[in-house]
N, C-alpha and C. Protein backbone atom coordinates (compact mmCIF):
# COMPACT_ATOMS: atom_id res chain seq x y z
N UNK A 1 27.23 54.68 28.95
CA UNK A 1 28.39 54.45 28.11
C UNK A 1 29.64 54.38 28.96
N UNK A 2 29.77 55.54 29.92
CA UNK A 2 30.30 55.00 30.88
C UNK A 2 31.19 53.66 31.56
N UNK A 3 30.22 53.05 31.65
CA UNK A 3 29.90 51.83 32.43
C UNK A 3 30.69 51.00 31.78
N UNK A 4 30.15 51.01 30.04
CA UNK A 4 30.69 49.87 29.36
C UNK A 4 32.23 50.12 28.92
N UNK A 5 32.68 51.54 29.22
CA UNK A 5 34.04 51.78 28.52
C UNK A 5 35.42 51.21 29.72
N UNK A 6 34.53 51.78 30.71
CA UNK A 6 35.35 50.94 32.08
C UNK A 6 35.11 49.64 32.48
N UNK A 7 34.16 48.90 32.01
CA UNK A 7 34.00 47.39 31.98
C UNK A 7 35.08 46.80 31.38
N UNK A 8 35.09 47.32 30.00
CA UNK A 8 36.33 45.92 28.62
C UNK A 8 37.76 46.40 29.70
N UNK A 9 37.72 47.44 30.25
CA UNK A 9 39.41 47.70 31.15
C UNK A 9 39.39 46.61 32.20
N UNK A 10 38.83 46.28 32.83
CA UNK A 10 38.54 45.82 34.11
C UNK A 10 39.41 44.25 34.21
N UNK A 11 40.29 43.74 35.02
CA UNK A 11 40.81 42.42 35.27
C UNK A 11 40.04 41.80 35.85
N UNK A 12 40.05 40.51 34.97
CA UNK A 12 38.84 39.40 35.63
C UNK A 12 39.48 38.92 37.06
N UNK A 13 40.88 38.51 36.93
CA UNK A 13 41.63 38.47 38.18
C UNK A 13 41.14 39.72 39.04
N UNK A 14 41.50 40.54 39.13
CA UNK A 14 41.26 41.41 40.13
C UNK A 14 39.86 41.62 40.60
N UNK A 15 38.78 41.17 39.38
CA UNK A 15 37.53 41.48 39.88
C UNK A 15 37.32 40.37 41.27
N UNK A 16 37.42 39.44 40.51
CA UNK A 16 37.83 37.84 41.58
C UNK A 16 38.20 38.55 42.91
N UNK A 17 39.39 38.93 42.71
CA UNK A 17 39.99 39.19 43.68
C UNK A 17 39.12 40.23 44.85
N UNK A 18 38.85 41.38 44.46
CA UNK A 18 38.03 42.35 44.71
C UNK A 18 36.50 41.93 45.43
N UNK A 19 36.00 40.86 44.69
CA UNK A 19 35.00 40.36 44.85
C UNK A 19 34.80 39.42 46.34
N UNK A 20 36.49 39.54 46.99
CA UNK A 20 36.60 38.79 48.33
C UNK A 20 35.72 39.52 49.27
N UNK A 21 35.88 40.69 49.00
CA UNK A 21 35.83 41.45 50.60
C UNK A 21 34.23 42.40 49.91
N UNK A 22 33.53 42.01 50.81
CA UNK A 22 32.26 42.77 49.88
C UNK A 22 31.90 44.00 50.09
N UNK A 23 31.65 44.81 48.71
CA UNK A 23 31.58 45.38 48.17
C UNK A 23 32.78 46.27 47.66
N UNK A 24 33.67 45.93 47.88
CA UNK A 24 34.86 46.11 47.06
C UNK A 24 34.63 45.49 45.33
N UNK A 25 34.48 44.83 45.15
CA UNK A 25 34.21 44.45 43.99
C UNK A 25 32.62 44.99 42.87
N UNK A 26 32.13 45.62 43.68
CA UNK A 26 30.99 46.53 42.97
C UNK A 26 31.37 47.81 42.79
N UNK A 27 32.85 48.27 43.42
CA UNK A 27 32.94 49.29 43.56
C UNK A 27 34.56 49.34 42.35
N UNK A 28 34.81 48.42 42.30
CA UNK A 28 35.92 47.86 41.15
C UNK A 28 35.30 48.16 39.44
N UNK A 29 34.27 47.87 39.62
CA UNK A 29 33.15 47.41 38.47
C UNK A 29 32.46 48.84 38.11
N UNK A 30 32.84 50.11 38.86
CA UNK A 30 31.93 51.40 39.08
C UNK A 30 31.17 51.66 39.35
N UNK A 31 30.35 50.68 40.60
CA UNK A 31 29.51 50.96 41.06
C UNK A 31 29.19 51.20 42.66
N UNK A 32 29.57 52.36 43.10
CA UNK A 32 29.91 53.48 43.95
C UNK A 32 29.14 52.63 45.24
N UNK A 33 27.66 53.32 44.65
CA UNK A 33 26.30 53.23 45.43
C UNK A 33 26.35 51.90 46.01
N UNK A 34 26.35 50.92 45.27
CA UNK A 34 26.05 49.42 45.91
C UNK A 34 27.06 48.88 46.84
N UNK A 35 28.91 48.83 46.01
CA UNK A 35 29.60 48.62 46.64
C UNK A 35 29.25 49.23 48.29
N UNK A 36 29.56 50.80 48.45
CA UNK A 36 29.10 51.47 49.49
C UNK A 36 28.11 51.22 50.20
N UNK A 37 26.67 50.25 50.31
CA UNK A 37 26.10 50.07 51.04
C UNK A 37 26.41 48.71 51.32
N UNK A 38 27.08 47.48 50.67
CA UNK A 38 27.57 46.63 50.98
C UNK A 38 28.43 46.54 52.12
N UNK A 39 29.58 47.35 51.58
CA UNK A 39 30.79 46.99 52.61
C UNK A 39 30.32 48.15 54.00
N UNK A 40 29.66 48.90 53.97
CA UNK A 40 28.90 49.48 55.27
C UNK A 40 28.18 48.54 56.11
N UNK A 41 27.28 47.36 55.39
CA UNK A 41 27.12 46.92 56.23
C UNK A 41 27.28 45.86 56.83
N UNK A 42 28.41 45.43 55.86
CA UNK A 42 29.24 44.11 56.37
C UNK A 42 30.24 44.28 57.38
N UNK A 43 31.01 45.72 57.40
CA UNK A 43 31.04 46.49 58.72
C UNK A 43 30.89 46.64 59.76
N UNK A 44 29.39 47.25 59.87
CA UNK A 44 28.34 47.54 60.92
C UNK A 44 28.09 46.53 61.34
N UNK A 45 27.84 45.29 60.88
CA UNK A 45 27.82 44.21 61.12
C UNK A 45 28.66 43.62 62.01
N UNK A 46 30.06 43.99 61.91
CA UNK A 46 31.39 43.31 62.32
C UNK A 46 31.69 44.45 63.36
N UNK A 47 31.24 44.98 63.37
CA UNK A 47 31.15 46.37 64.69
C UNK A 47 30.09 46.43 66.01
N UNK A 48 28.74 45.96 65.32
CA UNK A 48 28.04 45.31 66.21
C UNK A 48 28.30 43.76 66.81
N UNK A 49 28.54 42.99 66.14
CA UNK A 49 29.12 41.14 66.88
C UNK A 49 30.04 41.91 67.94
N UNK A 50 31.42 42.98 68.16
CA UNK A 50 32.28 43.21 68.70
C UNK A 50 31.63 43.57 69.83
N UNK A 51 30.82 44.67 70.01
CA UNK A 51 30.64 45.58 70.74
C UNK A 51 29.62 44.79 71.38
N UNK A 52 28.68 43.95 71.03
CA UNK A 52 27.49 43.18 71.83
C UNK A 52 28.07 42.60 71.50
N UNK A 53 28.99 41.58 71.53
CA UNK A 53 29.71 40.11 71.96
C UNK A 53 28.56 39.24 71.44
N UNK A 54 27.91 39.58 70.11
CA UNK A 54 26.71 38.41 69.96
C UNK A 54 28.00 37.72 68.53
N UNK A 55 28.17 36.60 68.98
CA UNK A 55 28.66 35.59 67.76
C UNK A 55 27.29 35.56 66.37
N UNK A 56 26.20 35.21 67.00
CA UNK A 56 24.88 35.68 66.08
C UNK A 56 25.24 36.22 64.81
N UNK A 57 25.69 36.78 65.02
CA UNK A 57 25.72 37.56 63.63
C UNK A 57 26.49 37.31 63.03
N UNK A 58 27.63 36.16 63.24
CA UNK A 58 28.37 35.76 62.38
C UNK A 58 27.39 35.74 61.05
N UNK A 59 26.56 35.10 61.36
CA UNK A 59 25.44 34.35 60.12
C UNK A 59 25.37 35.04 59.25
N UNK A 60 25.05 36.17 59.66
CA UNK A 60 24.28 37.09 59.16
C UNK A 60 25.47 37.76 57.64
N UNK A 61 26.23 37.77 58.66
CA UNK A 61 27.89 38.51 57.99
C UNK A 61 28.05 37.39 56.89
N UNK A 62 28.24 36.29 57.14
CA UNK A 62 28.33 35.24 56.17
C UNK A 62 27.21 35.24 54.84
N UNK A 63 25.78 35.73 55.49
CA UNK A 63 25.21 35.55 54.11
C UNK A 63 25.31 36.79 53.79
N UNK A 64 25.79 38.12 54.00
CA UNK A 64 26.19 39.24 53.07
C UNK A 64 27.30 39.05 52.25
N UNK A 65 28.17 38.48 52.82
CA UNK A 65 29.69 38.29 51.99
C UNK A 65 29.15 37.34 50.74
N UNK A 66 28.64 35.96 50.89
CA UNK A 66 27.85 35.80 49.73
C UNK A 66 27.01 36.22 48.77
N UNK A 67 26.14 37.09 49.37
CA UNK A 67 25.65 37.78 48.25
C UNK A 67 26.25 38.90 47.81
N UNK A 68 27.29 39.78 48.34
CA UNK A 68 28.20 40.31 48.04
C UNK A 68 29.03 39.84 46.61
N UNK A 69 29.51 38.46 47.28
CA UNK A 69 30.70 37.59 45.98
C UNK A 69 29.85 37.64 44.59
N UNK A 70 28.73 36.52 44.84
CA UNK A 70 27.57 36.09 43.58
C UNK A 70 26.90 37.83 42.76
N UNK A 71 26.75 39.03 43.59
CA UNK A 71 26.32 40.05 43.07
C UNK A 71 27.47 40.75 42.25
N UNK A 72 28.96 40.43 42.72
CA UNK A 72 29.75 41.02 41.54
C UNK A 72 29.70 40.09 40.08
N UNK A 73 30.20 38.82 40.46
CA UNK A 73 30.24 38.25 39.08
C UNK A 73 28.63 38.24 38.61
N UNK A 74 27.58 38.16 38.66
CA UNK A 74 26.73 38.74 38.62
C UNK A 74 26.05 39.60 37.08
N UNK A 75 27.16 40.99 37.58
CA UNK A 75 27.41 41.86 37.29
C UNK A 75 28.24 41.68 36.09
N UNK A 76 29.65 41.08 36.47
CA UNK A 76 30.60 40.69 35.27
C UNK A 76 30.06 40.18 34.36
N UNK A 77 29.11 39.48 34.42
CA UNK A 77 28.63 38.43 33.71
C UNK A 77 27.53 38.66 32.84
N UNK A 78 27.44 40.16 32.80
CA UNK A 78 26.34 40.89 32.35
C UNK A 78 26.33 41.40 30.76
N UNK A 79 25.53 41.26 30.01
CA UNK A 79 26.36 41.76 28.61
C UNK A 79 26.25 43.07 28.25
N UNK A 80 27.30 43.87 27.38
CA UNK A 80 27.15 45.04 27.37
C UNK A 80 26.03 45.62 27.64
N UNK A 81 25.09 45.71 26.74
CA UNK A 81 23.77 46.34 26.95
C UNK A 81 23.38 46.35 28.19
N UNK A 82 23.18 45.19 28.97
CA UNK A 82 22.84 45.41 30.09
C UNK A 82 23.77 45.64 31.30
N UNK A 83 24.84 45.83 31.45
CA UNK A 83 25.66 46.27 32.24
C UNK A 83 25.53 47.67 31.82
N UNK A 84 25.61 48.37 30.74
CA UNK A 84 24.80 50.02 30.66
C UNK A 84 24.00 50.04 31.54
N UNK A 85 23.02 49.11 31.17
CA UNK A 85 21.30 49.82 31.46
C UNK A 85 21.09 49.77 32.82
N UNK A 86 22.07 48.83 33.77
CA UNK A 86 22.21 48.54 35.27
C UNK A 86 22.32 49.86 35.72
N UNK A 87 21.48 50.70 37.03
CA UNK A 87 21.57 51.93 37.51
C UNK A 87 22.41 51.10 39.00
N UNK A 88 23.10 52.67 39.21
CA UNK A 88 24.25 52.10 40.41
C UNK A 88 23.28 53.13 42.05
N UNK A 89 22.43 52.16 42.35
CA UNK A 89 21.37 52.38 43.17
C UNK A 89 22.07 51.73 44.75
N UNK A 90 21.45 52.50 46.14
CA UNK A 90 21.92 51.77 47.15
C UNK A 90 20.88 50.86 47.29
N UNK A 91 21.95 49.52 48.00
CA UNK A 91 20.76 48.61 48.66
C UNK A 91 20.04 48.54 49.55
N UNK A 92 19.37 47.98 49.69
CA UNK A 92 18.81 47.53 51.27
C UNK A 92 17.99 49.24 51.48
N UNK A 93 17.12 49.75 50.49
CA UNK A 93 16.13 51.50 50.08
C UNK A 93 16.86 52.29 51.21
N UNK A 94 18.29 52.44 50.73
CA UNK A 94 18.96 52.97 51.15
C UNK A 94 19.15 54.78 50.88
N UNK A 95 18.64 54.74 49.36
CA UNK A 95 18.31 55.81 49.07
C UNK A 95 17.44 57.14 49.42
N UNK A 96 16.57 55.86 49.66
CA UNK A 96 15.21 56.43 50.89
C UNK A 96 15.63 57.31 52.33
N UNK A 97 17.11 56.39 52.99
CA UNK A 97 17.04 56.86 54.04
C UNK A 97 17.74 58.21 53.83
N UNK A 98 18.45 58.22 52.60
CA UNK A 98 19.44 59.27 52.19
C UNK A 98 19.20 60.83 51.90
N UNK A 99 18.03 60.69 50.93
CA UNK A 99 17.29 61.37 50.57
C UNK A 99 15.81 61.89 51.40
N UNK A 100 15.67 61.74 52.73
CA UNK A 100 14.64 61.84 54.20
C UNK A 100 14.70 63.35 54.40
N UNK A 101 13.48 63.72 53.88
CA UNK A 101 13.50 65.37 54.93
C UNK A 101 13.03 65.64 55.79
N UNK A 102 13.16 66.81 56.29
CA UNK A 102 13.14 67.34 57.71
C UNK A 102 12.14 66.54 58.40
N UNK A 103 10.93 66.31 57.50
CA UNK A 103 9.61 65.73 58.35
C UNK A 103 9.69 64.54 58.92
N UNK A 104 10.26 63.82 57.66
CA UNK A 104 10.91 62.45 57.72
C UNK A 104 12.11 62.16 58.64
N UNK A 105 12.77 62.76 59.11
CA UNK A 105 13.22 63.10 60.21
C UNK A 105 12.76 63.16 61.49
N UNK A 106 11.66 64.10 61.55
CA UNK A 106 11.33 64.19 62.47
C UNK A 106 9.75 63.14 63.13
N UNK A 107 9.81 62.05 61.94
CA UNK A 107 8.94 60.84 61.97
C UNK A 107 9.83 60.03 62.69
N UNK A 108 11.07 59.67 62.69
CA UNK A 108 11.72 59.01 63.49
C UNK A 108 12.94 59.34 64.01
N UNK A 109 12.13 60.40 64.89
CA UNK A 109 13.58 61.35 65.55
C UNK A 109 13.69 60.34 66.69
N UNK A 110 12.65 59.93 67.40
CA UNK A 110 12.74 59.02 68.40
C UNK A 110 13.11 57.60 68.60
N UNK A 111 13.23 57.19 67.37
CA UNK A 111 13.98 56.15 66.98
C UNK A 111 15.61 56.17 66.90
N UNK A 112 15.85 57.00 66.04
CA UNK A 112 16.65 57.78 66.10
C UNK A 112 18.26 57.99 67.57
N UNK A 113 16.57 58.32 67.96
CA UNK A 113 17.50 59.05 69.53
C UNK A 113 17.62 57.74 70.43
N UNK A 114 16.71 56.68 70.69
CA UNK A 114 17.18 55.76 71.01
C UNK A 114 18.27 54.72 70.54
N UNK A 115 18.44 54.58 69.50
CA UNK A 115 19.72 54.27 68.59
C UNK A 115 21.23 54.59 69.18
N UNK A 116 21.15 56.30 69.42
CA UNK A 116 22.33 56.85 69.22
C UNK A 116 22.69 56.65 71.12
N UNK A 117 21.43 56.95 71.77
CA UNK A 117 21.50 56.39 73.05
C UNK A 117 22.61 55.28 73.59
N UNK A 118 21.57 54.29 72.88
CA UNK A 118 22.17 52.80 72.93
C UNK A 118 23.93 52.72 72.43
N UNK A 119 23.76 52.79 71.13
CA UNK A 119 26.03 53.38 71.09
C UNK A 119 26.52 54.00 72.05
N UNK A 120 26.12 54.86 72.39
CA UNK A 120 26.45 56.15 73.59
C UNK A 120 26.58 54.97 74.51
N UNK A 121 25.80 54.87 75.09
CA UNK A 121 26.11 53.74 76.47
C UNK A 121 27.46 52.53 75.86
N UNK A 122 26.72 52.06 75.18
CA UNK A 122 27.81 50.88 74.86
C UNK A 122 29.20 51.29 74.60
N UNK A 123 29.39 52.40 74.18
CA UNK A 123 30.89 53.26 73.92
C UNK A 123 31.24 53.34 75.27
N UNK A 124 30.51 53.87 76.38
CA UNK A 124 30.90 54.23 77.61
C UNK A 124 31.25 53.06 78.37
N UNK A 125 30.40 52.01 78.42
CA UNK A 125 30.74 50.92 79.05
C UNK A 125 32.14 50.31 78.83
N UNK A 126 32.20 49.96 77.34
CA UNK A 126 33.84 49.32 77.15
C UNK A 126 34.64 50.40 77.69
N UNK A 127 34.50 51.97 77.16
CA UNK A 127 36.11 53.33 77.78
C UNK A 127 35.88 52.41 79.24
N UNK A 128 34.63 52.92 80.04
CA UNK A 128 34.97 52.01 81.49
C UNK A 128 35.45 51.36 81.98
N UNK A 129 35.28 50.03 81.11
CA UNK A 129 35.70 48.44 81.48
C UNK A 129 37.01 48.29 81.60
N UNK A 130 37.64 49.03 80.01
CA UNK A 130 39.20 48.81 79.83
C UNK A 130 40.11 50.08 80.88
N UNK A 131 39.07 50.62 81.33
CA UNK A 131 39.95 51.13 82.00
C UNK A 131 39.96 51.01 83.97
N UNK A 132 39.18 50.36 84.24
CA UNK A 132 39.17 49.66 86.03
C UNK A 132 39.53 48.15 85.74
N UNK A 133 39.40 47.13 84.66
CA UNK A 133 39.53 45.71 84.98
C UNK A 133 40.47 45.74 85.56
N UNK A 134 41.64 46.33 85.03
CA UNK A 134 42.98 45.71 86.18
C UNK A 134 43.24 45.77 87.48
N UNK A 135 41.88 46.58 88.22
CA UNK A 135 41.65 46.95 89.28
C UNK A 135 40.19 45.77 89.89
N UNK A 136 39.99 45.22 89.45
CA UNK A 136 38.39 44.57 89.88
C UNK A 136 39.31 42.64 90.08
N UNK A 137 38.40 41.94 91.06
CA UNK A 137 38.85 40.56 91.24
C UNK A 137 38.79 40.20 89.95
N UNK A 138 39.55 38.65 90.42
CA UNK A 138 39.37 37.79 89.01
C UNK A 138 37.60 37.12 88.97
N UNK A 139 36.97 36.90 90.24
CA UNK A 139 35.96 35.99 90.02
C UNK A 139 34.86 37.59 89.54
N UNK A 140 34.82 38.85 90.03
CA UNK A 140 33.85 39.91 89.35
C UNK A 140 33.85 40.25 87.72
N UNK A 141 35.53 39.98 87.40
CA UNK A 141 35.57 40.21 86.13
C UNK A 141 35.26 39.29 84.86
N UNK A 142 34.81 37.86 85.82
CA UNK A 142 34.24 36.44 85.43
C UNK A 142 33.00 37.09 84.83
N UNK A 143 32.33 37.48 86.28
CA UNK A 143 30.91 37.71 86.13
C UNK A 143 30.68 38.38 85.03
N UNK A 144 31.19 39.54 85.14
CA UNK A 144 31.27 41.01 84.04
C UNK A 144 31.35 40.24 82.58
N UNK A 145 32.48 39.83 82.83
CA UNK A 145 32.48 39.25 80.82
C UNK A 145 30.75 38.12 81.06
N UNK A 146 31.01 37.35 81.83
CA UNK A 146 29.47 36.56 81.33
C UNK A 146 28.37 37.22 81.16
N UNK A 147 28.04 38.17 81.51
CA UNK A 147 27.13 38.90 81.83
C UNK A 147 27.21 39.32 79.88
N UNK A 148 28.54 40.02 79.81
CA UNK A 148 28.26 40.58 78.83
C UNK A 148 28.13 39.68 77.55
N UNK A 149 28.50 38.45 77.58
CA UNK A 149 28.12 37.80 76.32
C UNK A 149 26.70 37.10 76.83
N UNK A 150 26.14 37.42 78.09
CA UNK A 150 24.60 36.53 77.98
C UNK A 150 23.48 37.79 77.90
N UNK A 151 23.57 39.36 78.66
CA UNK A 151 22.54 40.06 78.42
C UNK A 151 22.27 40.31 77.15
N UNK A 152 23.30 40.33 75.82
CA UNK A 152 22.49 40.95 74.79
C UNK A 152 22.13 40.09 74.06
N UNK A 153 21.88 38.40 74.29
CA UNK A 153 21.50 37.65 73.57
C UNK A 153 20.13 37.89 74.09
N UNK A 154 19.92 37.62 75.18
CA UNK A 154 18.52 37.99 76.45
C UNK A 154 17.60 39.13 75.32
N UNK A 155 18.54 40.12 75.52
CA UNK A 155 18.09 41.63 75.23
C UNK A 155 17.61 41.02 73.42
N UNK A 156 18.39 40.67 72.71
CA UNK A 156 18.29 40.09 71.24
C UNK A 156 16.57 39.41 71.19
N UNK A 157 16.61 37.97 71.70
CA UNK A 157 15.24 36.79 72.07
C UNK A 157 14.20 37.45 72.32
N UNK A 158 14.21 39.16 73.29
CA UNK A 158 13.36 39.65 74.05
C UNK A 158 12.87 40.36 72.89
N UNK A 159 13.59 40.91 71.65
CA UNK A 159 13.47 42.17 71.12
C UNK A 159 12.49 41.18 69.91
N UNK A 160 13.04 39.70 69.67
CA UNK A 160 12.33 39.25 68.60
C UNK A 160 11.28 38.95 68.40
N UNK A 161 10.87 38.03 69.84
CA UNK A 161 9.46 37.81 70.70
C UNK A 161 8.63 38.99 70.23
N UNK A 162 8.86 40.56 70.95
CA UNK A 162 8.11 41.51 70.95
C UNK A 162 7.83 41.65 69.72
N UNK A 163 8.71 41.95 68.93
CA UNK A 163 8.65 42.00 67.32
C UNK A 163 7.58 40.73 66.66
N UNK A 164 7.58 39.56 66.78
CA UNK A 164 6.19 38.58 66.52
C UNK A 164 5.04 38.94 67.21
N UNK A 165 5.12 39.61 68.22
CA UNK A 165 3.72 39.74 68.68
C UNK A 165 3.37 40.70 68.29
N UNK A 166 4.02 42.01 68.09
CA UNK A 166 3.46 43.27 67.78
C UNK A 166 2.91 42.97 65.91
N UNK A 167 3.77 42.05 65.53
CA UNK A 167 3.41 41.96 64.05
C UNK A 167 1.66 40.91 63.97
N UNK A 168 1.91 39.78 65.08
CA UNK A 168 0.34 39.44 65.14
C UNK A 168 -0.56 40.31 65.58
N UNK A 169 -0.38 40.80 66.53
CA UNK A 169 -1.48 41.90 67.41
C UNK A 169 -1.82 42.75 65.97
N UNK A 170 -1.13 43.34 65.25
CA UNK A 170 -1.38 43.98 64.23
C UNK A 170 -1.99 43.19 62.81
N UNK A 171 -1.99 41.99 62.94
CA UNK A 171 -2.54 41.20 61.92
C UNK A 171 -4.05 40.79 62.41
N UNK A 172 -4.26 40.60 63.66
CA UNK A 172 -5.86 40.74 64.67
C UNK A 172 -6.22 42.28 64.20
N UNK A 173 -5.47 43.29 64.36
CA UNK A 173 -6.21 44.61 63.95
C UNK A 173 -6.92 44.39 62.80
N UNK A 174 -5.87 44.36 61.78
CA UNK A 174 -6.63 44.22 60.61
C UNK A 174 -7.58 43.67 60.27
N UNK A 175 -7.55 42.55 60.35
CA UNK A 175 -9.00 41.06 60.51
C UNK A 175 -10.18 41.88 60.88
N UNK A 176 -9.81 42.59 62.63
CA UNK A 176 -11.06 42.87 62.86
C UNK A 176 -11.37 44.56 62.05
N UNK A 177 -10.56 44.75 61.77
CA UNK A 177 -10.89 46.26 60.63
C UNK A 177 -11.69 45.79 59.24
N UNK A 178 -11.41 44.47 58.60
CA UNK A 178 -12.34 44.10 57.25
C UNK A 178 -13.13 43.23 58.14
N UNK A 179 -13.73 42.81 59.11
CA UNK A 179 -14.52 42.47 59.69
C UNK A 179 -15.91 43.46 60.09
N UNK A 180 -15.35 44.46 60.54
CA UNK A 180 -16.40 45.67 60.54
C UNK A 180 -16.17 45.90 58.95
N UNK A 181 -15.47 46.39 58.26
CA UNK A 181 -15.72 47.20 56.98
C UNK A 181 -17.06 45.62 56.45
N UNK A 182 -16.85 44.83 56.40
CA UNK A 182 -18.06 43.63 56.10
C UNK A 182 -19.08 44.07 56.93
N UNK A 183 -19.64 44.13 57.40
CA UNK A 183 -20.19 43.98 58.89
C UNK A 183 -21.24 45.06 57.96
N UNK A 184 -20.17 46.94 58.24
CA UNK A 184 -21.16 48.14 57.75
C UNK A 184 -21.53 47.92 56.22
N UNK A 185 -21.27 46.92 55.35
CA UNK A 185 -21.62 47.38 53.57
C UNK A 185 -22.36 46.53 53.62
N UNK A 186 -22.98 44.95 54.60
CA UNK A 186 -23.62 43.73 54.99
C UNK A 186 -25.31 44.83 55.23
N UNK A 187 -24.96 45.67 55.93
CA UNK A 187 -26.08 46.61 57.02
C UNK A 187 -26.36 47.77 55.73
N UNK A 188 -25.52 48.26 55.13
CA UNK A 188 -25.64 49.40 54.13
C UNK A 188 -26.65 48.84 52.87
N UNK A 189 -26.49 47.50 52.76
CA UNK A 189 -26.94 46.37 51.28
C UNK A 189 -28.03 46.45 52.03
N UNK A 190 -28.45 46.00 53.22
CA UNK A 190 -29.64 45.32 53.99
C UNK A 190 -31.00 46.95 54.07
N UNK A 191 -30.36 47.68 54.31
CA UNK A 191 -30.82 48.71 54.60
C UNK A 191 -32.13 49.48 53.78
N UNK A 192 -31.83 49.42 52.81
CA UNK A 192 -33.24 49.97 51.34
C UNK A 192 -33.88 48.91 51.26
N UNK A 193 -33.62 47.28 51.59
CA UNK A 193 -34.52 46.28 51.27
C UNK A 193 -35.23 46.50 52.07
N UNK A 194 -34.95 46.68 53.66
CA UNK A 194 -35.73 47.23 54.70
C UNK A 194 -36.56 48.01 54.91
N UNK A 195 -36.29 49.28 53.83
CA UNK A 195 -37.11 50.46 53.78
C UNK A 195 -38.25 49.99 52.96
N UNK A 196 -38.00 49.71 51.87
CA UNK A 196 -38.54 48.99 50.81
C UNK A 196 -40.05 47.99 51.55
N UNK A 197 -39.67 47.18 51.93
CA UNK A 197 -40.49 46.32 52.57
C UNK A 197 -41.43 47.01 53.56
N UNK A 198 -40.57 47.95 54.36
CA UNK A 198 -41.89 48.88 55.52
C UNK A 198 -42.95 49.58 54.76
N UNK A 199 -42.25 50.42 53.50
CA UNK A 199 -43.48 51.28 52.86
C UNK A 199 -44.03 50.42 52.00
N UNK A 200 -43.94 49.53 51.48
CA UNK A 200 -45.03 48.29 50.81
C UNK A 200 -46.05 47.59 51.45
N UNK A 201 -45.57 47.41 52.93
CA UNK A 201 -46.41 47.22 54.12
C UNK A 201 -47.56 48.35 54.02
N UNK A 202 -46.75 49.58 54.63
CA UNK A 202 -47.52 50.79 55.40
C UNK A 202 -48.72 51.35 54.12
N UNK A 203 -47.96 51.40 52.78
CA UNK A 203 -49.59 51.05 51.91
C UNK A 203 -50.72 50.50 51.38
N UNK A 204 -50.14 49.31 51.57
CA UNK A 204 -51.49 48.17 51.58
C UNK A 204 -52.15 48.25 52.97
N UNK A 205 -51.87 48.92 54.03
CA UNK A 205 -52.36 49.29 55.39
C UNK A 205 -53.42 50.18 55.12
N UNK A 206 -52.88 51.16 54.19
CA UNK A 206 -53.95 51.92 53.90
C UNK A 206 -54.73 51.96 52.93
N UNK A 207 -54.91 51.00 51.82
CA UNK A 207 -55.13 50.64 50.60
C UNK A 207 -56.46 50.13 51.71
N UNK A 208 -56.13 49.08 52.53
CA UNK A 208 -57.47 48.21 53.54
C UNK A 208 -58.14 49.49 54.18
């Protein structure tokens, strides 16, 4: 009820408006959760392109802000009843990560720790950078910036590669996992016909 009493208040202008910058406009509309995982990671997004100098992700940023825009009006566009019945859930099983206990935690503490690693360094590198360039040649500080807009595309290609193969290598597991599971119920079926047939033998052996 909620939902619908702060809906009829709401400016279609402003939703528009709101609806620029994403998740501002889910969060116009009262919806906390979504807005909040939106504009986090349209963000994170715009925090990572900076910090790894990958343009890449422009893309990426571009198709959140769209589905950002189309998910408010969306929403507006929803009729009472169902703008109620809409739960204000995070995206992208965000909830999941929210709601993680200790164990779950400690399932990807090592993930985790490489993550926070990786910022850690990259934080250190730029305090570094901005603070000797004015001290380093012009042709080292060439190098330095190229370097830094070509290793993390490198590092990016390298990470995706691995990621297709580990996902085939794991699609060969499987195959050959219902390959044996066939294989033992093929031998399990075969098995009593076998028996079957020896002692039908071994008494007419002795029947003679």
């Amino acid at each position: 009820m909620m939902n619908e009493m702060s809906r009829k208040k709401k400016s279609g202008f402003l939703t528009f408006c709101f609806s620029l910058l994403p998740g501002a406009g889910e969060m116009y509309l009262g919806f906390m959760k979504m807005g909040t995982s939106l504009m986090g990671m349209f963000f994170a997004l715009c925090a990572l392109s900076a910090a790894l100098n990958m343009s890449s992700l422009i893309f990426v940023m571009v198709v959140v802000w769209f589905y950002s825009f189309f998910h408010v009006h969306n929403l507006a566009g929803l009729t009472d009843e169902e703008f109620v019945n809409t739960k204000d859930e995070f995206l992208f099983n965000l909830d999941t990560f929210f709601n993680m206990d200790k164990r779950a935690v400690e399932k990807y503490r090592e993930t985790i720790a490489i993550v926070l690693i990786i910022v850690g360094v990259l934080l250190l590198w730029n305090g570094i950078k901005d603070a000797v360039y004015v001290y380093l040649p012009e042709a080292v500080w060439r190098f330095i910036s190229r370097m830094e807009h070509t290793l993390p595309k490198i590092a990016a290609g390298v990470a995706v590669i691995a990621g297709g193969c580990y996902m085939i290598r794991g699609k060969k597991e499987e195959l050959k996992e219902v390959i044996v599971d066939v294989e033992s119920t093929v031998q399990d079926a075969d098995t009593p016909v076998n028996e079957v047939s020896e002692r039908s033998s071994y008494g007419e052996g002795e029947n003679h």
